[in-house]
N, C-alpha and C. Protein backbone atom coordinates (compact mmCIF):
# COMPACT_ATOMS: atom_id res chain seq x y z
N UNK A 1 -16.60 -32.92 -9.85
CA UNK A 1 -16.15 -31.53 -9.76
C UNK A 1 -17.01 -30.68 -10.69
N UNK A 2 -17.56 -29.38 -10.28
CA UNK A 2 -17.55 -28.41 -11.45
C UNK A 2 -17.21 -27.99 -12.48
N UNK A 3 -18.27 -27.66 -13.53
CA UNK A 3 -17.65 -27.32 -14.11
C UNK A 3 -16.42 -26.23 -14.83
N UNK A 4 -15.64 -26.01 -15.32
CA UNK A 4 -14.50 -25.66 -15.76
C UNK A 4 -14.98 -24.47 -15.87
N UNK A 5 -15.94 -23.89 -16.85
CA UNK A 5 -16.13 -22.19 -16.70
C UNK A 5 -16.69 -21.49 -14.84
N UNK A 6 -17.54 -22.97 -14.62
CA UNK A 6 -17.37 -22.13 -12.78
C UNK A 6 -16.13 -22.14 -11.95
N UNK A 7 -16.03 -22.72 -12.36
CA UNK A 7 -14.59 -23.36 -11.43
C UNK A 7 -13.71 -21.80 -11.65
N UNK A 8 -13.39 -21.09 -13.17
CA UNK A 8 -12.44 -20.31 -13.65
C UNK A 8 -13.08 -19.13 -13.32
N UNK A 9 -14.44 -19.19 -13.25
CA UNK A 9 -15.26 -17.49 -12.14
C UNK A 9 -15.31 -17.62 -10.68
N UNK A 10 -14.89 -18.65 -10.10
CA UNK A 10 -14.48 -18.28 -9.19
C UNK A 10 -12.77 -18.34 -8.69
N UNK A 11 -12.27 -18.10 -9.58
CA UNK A 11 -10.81 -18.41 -9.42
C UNK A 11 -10.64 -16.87 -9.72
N UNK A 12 -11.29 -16.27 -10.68
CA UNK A 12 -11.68 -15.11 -10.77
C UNK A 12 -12.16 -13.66 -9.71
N UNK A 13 -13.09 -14.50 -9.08
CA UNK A 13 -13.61 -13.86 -8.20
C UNK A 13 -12.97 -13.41 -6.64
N UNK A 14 -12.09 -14.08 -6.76
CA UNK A 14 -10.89 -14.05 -5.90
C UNK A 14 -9.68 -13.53 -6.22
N UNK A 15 -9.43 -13.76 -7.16
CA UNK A 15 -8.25 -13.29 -7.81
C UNK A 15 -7.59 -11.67 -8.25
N UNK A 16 -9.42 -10.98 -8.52
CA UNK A 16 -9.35 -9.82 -8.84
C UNK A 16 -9.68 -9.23 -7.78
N UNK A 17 -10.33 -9.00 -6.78
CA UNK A 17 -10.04 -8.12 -5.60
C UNK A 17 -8.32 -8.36 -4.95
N UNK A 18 -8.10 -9.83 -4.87
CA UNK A 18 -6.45 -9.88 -4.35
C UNK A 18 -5.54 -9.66 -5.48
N UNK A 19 -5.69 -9.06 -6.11
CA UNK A 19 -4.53 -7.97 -7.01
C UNK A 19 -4.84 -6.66 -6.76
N UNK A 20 -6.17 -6.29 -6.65
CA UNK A 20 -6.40 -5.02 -6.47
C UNK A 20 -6.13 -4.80 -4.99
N UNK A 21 -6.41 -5.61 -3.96
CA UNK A 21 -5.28 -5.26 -2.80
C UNK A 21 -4.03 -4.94 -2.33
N UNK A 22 -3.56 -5.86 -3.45
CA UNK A 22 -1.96 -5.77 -3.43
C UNK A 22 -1.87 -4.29 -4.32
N UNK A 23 -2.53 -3.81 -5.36
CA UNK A 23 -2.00 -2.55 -5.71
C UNK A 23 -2.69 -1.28 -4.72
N UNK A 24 -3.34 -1.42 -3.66
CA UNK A 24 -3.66 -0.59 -2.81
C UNK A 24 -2.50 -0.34 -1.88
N UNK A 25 -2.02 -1.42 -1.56
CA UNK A 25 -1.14 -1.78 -0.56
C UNK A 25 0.39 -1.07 -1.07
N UNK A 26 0.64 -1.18 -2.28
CA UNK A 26 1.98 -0.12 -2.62
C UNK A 26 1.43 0.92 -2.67
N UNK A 27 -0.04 1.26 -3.13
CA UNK A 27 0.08 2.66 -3.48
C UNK A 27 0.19 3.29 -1.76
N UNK A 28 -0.66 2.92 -0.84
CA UNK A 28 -0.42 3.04 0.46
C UNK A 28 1.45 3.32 0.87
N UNK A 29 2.24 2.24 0.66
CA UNK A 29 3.33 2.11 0.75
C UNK A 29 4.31 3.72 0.49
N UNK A 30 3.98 3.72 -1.45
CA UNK A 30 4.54 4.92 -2.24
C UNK A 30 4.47 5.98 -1.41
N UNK A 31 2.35 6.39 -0.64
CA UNK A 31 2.32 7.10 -0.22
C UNK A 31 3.05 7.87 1.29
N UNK A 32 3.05 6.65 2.02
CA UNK A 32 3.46 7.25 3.25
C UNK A 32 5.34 7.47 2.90
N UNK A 33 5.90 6.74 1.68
CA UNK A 33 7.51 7.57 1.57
C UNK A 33 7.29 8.56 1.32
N UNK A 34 6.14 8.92 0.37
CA UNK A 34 5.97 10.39 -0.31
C UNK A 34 5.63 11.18 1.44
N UNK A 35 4.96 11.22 2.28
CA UNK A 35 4.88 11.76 3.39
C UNK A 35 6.15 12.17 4.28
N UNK A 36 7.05 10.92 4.16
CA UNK A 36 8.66 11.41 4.68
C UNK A 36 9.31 11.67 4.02
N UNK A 37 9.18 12.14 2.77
CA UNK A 37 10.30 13.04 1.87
C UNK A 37 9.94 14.59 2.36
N UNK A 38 8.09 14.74 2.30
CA UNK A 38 7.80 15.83 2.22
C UNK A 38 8.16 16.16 3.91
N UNK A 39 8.57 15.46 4.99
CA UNK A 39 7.98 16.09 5.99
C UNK A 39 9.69 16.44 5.79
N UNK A 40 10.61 15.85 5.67
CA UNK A 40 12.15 15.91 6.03
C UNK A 40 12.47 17.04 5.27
N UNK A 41 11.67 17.11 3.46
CA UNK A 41 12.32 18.45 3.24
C UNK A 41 11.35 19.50 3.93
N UNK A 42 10.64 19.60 4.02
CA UNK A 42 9.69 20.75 4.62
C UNK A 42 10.04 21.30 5.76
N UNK A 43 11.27 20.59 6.92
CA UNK A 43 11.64 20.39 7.87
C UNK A 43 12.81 21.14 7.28
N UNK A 44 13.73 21.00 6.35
CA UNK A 44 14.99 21.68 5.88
C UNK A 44 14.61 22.88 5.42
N UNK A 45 13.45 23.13 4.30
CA UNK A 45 13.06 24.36 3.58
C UNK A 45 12.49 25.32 4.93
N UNK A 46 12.49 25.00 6.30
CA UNK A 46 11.18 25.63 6.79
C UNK A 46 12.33 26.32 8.21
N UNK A 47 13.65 25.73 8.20
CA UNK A 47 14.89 25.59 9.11
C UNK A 47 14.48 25.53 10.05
N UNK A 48 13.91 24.40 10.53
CA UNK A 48 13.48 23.35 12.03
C UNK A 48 14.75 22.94 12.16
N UNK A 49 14.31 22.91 13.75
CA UNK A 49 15.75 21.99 13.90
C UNK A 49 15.50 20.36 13.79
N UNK A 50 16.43 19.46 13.95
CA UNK A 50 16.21 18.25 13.13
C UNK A 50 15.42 17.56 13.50
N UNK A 51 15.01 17.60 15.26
CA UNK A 51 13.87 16.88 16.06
C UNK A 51 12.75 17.34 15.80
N UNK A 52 12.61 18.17 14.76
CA UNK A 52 10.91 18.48 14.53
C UNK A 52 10.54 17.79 13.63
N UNK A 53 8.93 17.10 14.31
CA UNK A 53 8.71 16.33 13.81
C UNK A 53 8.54 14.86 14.02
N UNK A 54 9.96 14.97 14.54
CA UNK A 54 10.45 13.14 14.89
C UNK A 54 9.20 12.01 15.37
N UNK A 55 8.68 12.83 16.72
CA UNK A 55 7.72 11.17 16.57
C UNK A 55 6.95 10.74 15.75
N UNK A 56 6.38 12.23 14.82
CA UNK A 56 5.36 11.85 13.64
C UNK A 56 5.90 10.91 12.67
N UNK A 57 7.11 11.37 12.57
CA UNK A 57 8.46 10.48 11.02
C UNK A 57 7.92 8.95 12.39
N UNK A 58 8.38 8.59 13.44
CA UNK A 58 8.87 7.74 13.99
C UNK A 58 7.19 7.15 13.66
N UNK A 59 5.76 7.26 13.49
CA UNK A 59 4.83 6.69 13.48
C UNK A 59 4.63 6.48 12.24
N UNK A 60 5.23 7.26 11.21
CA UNK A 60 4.96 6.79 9.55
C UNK A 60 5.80 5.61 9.31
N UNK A 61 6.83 5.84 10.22
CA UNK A 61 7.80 4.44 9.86
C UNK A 61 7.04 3.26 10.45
N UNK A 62 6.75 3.31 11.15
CA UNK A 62 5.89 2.27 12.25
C UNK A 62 4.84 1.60 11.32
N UNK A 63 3.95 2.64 10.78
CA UNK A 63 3.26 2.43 10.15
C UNK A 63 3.70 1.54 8.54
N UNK A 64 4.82 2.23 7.92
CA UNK A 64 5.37 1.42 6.55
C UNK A 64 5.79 -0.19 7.45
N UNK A 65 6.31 -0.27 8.51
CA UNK A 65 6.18 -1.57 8.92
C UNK A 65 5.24 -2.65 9.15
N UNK A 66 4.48 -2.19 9.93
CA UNK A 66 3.04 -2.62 9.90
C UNK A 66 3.01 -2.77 8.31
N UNK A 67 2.43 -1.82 7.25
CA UNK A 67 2.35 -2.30 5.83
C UNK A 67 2.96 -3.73 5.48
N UNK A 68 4.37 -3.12 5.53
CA UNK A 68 5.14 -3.81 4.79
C UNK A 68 4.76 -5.77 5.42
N UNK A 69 4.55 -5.68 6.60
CA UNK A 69 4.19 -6.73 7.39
C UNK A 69 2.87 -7.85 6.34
N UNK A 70 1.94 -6.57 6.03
CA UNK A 70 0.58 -6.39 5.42
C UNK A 70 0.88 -7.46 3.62
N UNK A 71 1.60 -6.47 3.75
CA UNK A 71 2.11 -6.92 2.30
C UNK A 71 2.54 -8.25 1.98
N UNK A 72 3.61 -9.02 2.78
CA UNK A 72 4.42 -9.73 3.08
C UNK A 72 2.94 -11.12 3.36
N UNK A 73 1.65 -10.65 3.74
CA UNK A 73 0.74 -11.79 4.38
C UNK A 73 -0.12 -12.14 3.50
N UNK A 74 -0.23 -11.23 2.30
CA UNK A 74 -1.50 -11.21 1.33
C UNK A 74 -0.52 -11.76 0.10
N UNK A 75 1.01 -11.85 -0.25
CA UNK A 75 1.50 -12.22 -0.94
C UNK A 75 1.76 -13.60 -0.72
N UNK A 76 1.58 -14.08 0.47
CA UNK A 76 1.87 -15.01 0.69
C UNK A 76 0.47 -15.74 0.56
N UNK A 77 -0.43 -15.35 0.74
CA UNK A 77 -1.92 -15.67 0.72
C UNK A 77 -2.13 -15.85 -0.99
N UNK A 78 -1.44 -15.23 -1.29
CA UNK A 78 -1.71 -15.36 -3.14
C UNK A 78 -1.15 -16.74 -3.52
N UNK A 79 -0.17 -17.01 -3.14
CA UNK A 79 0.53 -18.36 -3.24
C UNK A 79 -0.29 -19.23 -2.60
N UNK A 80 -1.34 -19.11 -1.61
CA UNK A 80 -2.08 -19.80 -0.70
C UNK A 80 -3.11 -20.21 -1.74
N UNK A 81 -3.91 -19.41 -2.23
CA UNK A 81 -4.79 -19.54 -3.08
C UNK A 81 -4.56 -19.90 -4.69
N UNK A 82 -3.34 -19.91 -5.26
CA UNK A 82 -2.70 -20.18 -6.52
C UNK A 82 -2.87 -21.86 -6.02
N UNK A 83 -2.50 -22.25 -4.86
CA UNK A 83 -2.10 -23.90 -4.35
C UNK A 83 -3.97 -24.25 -4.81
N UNK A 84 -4.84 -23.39 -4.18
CA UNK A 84 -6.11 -24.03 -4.53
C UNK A 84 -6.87 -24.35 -5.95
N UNK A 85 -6.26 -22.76 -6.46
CA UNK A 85 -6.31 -23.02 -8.20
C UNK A 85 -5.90 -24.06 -8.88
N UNK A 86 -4.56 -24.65 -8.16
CA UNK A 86 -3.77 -25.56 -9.03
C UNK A 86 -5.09 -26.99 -8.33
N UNK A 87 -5.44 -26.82 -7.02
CA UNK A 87 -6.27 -28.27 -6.62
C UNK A 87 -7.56 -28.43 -7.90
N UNK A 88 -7.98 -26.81 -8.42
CA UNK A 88 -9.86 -27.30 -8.70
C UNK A 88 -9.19 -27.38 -10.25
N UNK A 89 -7.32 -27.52 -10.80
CA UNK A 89 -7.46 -27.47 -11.81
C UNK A 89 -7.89 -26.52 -12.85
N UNK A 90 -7.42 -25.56 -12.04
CA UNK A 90 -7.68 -24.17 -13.67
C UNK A 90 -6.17 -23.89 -13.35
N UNK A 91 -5.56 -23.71 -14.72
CA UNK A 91 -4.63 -22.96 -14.64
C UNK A 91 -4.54 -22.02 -15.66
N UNK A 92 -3.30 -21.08 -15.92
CA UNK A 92 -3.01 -20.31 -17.29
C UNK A 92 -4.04 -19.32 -16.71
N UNK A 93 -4.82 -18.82 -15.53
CA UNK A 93 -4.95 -17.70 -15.23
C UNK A 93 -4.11 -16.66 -14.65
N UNK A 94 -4.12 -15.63 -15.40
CA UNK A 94 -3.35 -14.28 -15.06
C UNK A 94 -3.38 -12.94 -15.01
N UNK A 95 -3.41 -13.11 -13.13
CA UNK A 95 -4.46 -11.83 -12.63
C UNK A 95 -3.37 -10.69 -12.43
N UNK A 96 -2.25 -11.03 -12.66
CA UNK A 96 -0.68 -9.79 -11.95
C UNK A 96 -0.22 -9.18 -13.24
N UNK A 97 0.40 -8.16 -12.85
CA UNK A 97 0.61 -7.61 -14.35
C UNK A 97 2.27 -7.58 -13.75
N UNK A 98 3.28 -7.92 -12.83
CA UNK A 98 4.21 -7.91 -12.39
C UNK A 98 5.20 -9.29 -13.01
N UNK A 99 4.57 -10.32 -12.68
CA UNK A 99 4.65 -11.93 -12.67
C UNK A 99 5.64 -11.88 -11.91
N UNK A 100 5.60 -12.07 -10.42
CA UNK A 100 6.07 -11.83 -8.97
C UNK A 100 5.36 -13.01 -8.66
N UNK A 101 4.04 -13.26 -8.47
CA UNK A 101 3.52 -14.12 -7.63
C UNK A 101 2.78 -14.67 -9.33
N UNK A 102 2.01 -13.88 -9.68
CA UNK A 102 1.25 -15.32 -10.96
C UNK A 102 2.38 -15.96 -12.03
N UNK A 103 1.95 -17.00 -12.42
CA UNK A 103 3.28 -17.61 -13.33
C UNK A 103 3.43 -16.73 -14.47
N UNK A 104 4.30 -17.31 -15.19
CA UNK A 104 4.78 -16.27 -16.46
C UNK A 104 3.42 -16.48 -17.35
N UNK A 105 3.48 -15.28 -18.01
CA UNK A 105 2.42 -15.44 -19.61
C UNK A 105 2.53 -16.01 -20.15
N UNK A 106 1.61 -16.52 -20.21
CA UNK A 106 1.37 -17.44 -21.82
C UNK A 106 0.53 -16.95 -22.62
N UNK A 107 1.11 -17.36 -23.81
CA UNK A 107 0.41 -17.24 -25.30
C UNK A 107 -1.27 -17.63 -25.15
N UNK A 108 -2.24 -16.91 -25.18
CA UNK A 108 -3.52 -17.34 -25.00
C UNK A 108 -3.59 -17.97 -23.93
N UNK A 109 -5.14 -18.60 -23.33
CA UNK A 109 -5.44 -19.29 -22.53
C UNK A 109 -6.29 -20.48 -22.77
N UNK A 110 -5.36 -21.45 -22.33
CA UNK A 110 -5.80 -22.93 -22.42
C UNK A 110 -7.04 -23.03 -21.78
N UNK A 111 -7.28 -22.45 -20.97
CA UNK A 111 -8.30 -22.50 -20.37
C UNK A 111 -10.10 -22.12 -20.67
N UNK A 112 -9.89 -21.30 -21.82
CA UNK A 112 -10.65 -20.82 -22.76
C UNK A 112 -10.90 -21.95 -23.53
N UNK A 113 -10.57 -22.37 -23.89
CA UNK A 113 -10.25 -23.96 -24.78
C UNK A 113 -11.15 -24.73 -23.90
N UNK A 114 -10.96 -24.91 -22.79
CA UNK A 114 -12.07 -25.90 -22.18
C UNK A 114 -13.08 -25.35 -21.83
N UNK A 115 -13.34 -24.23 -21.53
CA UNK A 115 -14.76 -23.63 -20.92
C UNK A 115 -16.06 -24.08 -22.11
N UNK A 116 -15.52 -24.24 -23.47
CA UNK A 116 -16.62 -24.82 -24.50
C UNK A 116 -17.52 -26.19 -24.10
């Protein structure tokens, strides 16, 4: 096997675009609620009647599904790729700032310890 500091840049190299996906993916999320708050009050402040609008609301929802779908495949893909981390043997990397999907923190990294 490789060695331990390659092994941990590419555990790396993967790791940090799929966190930065996953925070695209809420901010995406945040955004399109922020789109149906604004369209529903804009719709009350503007005195539409209540069907204005509707199929657009009915395609943002469509759309947070689809997301949410999105979301649900790349989280699961994180666990996909955590299974490979655990195969090449690096662990105590921690790419989430949530600890949802990476394990809990630890005190320093063991892993630093072996890259010498």
């Amino acid at each position: 096997m490789t060695r331990i500091a390659t092994r941990i840049d590419v555990v790396r190299s993967v790791g940090a675009p799929l966190c930065e996906a996953e925070a695209h993916l809420d901010a995406a999320f945040k955004l399109l609620a922020e789109v149906q708050i604004a369209a529903v009050e804009g719709r009350a402040k503007a005195r539409l009647p209540l069907d204005t609008g509707h199929d657009a609301l009915a395609q943002i929802v469509q759309a947070q599904q689809a997301l949410m779908n999105t979301r649900n495949a790349v989280h699961s893909a994180h666990y996909g790729f955590r299974a490979v981390q655990d195969t090449m043997g690096v662990d105590d990397q921690e790419f989430g700032d949530h600890g949802d999907t990476p394990r809990e923190a630890k005190v320093g990294l063991t892993v630093v310890a072996h890259a010498a």
